[in-house]
C-alpha atoms as a PDB file:
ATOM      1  CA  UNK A   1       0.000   0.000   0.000  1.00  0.00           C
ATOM      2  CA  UNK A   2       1.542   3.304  -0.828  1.00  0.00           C
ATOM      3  CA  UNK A   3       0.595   5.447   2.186  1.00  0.00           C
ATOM      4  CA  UNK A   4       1.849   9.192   3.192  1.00  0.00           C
ATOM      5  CA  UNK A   5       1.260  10.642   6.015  1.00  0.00           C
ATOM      6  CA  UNK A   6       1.339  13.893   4.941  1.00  0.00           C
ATOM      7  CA  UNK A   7      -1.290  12.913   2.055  1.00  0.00           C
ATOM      8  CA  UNK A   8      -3.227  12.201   4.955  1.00  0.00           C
ATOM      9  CA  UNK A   9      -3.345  14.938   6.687  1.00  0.00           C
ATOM     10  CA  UNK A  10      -3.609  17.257   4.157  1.00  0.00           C
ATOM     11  CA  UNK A  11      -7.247  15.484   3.579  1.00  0.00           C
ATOM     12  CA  UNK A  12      -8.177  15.874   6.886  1.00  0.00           C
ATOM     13  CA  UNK A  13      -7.188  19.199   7.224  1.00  0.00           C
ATOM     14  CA  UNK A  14      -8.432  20.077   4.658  1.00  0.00           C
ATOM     15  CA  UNK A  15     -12.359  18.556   5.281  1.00  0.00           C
ATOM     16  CA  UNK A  16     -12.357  20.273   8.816  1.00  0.00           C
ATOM     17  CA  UNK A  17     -14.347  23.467   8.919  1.00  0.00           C
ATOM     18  CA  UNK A  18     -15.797  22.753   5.350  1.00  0.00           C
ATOM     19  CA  UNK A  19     -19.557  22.407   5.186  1.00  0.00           C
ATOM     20  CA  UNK A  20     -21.193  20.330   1.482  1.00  0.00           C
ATOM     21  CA  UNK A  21     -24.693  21.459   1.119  1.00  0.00           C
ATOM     22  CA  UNK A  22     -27.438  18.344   1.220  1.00  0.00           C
ATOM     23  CA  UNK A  23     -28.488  19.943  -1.657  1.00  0.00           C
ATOM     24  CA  UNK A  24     -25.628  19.291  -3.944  1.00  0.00           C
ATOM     25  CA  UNK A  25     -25.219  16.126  -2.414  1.00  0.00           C
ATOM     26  CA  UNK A  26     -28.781  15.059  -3.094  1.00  0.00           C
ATOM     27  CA  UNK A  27     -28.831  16.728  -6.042  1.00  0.00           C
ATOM     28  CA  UNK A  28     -32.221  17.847  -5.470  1.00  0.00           C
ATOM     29  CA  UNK A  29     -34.331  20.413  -2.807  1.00  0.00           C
ATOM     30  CA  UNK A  30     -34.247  18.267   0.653  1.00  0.00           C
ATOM     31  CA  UNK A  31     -34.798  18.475   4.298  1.00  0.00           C
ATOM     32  CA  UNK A  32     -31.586  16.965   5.460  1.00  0.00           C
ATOM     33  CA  UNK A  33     -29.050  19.000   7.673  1.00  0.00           C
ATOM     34  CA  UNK A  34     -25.582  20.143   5.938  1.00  0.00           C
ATOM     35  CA  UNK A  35     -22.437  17.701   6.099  1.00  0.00           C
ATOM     36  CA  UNK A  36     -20.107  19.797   8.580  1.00  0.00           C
ATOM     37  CA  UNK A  37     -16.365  18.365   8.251  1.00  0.00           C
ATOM     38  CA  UNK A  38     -16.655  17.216   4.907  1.00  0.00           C
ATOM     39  CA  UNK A  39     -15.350  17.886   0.919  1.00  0.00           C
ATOM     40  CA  UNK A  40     -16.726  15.972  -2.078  1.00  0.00           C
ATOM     41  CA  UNK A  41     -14.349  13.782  -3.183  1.00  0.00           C
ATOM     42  CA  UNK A  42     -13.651  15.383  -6.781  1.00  0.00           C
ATOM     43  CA  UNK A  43     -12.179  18.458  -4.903  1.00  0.00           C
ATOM     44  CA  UNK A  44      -9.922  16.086  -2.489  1.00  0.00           C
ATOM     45  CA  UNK A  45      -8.631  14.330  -5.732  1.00  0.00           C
ATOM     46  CA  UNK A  46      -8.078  17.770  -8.172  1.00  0.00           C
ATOM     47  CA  UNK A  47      -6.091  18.954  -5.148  1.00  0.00           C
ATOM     48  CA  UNK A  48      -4.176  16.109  -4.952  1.00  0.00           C
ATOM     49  CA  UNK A  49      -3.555  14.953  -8.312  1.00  0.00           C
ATOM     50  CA  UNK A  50      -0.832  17.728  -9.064  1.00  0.00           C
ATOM     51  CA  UNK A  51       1.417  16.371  -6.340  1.00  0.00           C
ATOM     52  CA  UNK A  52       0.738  12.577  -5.595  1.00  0.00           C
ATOM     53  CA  UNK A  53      -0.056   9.324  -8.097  1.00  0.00           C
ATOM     54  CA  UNK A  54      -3.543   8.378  -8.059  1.00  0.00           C
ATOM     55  CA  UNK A  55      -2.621   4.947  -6.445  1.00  0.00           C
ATOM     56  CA  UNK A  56      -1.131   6.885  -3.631  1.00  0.00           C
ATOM     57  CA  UNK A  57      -3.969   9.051  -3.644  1.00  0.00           C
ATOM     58  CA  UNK A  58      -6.257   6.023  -3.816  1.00  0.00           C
ATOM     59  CA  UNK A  59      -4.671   4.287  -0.985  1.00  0.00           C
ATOM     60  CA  UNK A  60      -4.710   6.787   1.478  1.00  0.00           C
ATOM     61  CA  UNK A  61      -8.590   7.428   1.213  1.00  0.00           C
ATOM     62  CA  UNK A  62      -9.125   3.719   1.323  1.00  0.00           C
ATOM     63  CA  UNK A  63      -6.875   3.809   4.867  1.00  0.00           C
ATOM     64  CA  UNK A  64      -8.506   6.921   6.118  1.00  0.00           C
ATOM     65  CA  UNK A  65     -12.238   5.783   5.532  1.00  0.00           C
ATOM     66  CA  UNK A  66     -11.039   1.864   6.647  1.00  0.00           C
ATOM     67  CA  UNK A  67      -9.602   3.334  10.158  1.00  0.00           C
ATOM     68  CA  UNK A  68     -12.110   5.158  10.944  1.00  0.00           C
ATOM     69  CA  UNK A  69     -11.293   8.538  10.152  1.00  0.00           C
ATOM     70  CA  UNK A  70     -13.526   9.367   6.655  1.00  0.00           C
ATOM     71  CA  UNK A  71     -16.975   8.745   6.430  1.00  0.00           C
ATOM     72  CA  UNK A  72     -18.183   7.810   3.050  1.00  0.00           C
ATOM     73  CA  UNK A  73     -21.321   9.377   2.274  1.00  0.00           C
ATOM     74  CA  UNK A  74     -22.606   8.158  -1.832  1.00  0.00           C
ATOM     75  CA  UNK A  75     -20.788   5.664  -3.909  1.00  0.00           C
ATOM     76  CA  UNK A  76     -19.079   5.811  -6.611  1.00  0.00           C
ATOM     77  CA  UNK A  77     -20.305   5.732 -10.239  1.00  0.00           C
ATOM     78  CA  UNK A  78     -22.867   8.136 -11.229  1.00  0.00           C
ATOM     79  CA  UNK A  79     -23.342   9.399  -7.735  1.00  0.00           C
ATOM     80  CA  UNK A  80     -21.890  12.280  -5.519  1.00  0.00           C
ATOM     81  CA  UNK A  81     -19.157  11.353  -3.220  1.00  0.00           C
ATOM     82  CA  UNK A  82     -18.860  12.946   0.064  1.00  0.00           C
ATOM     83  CA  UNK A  83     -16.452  12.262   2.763  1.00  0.00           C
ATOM     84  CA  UNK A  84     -17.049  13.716   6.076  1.00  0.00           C
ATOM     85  CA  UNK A  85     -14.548  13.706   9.222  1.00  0.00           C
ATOM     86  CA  UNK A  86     -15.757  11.179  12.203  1.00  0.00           C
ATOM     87  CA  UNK A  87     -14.997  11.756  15.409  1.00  0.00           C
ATOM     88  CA  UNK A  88     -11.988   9.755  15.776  1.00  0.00           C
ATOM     89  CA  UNK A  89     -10.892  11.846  12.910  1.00  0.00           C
ATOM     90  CA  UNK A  90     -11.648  15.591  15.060  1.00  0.00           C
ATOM     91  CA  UNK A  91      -9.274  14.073  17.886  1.00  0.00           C
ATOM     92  CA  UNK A  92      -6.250  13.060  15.914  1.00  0.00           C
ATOM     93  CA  UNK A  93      -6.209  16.415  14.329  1.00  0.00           C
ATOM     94  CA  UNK A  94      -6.885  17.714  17.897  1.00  0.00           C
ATOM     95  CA  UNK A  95      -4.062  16.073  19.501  1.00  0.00           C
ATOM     96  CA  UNK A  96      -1.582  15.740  15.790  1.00  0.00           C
ATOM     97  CA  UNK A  97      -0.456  12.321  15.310  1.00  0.00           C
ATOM     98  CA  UNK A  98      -1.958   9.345  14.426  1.00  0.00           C
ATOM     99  CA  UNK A  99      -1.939   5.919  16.405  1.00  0.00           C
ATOM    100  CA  UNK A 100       1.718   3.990  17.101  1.00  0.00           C
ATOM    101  CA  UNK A 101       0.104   1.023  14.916  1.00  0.00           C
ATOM    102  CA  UNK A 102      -0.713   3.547  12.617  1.00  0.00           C
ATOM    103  CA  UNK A 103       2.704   5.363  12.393  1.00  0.00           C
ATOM    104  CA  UNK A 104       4.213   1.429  11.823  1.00  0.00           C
ATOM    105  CA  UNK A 105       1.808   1.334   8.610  1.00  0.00           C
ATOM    106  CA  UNK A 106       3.697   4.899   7.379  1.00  0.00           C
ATOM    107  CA  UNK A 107       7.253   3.897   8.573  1.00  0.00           C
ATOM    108  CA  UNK A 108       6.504   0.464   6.047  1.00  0.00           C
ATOM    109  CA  UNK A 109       5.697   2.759   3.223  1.00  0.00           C
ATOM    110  CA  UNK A 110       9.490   4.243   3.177  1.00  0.00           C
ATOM    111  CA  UNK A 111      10.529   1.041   1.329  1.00  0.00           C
ATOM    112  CA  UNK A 112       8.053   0.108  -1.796  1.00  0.00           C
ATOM    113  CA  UNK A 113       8.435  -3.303  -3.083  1.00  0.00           C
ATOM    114  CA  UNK A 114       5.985  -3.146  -5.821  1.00  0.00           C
ATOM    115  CA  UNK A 115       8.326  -0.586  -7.264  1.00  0.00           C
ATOM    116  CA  UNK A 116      11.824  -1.649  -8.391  1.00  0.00           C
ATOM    117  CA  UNK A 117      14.666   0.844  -7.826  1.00  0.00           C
ATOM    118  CA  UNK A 118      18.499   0.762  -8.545  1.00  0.00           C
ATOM    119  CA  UNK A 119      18.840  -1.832  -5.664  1.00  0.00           C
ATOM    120  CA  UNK A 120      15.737  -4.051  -6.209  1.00  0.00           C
ATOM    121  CA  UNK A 121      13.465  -1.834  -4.036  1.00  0.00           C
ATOM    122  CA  UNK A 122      12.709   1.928  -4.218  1.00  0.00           C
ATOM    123  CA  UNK A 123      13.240   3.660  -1.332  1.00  0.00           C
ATOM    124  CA  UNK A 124      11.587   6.967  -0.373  1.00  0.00           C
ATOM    125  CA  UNK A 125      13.550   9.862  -0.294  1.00  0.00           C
ATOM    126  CA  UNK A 126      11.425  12.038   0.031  1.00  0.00           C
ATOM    127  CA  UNK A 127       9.390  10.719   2.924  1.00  0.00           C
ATOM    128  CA  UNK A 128      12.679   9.660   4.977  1.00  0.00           C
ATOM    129  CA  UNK A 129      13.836  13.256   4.806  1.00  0.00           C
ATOM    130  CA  UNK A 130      10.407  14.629   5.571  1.00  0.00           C
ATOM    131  CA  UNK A 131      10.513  12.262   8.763  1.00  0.00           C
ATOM    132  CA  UNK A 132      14.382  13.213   9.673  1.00  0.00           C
ATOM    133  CA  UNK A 133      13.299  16.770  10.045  1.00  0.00           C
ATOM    134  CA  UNK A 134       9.926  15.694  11.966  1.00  0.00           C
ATOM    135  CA  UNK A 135      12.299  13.252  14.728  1.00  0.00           C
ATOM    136  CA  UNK A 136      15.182  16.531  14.952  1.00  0.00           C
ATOM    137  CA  UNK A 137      12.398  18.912  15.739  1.00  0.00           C
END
């Protein structure tokens, strides 16, 4: 699974204190109260997409909504996707790391098997610096 942390919290940062009308989810006039801590899922990806692969992209929704953290509201297909921050969610942000099992998962993603590099397996750079500077602070 190609996880990053910081792909992670960027989506949950960036759902909390956003509201998506029940109207444009519904896509018709209804009754039901507004989704508070939440961002349809096309404006998650098209801020995304210029900086991560979609597989990465992909794979961190798929951990975020699995853990606990995202709610899926819709499906996908030819209806609106919403995800909306649980509560489990509003206390990492609250408190700024994730779990110790959780952390394991990212510290896994700094070697990637799938992907072959100049000594059979890639190795992050970019996240092993990123984490360097986050362990000296």
């Amino acid at each position: 699974m190609a996880l990053s942390e910081s792909l992670c919290w960027h989506v949950l940062k960036g759902c909390r204190g956003q509201v998506v009308s029940s109207k444009w989810f519904k896509g018709r006039e209804t009754t039901d109260p507004n989704l508070e801590n939440s961002l349809p899922l096309f404006v998650i990806e098209r801020d995304l997409v210029l900086r991560h692969a979609r597989q990465q992209i992909e794979d961190s929704l798929y951990f975020l909504e699995k853990r606990g953290y995202l709610i899926r509201h819709g499906f996908h297909g030819l209806t609106r996707v919403v995800y909306q921050l649980s509560e489990d969610a509003l206390k990492i942000l609250e408190c700024g790391k994730f779990l110790a099992e959780e952390e394991q998962a990212f510290r896994e993603s700094l070697l990637d098997i799938r992907q072959p590099g100049m000594w059979g397996l890639k190795f992050n750079l970019g996240e092993a610096w990123r984490r360097l500077k986050k362990w000296r602070a």
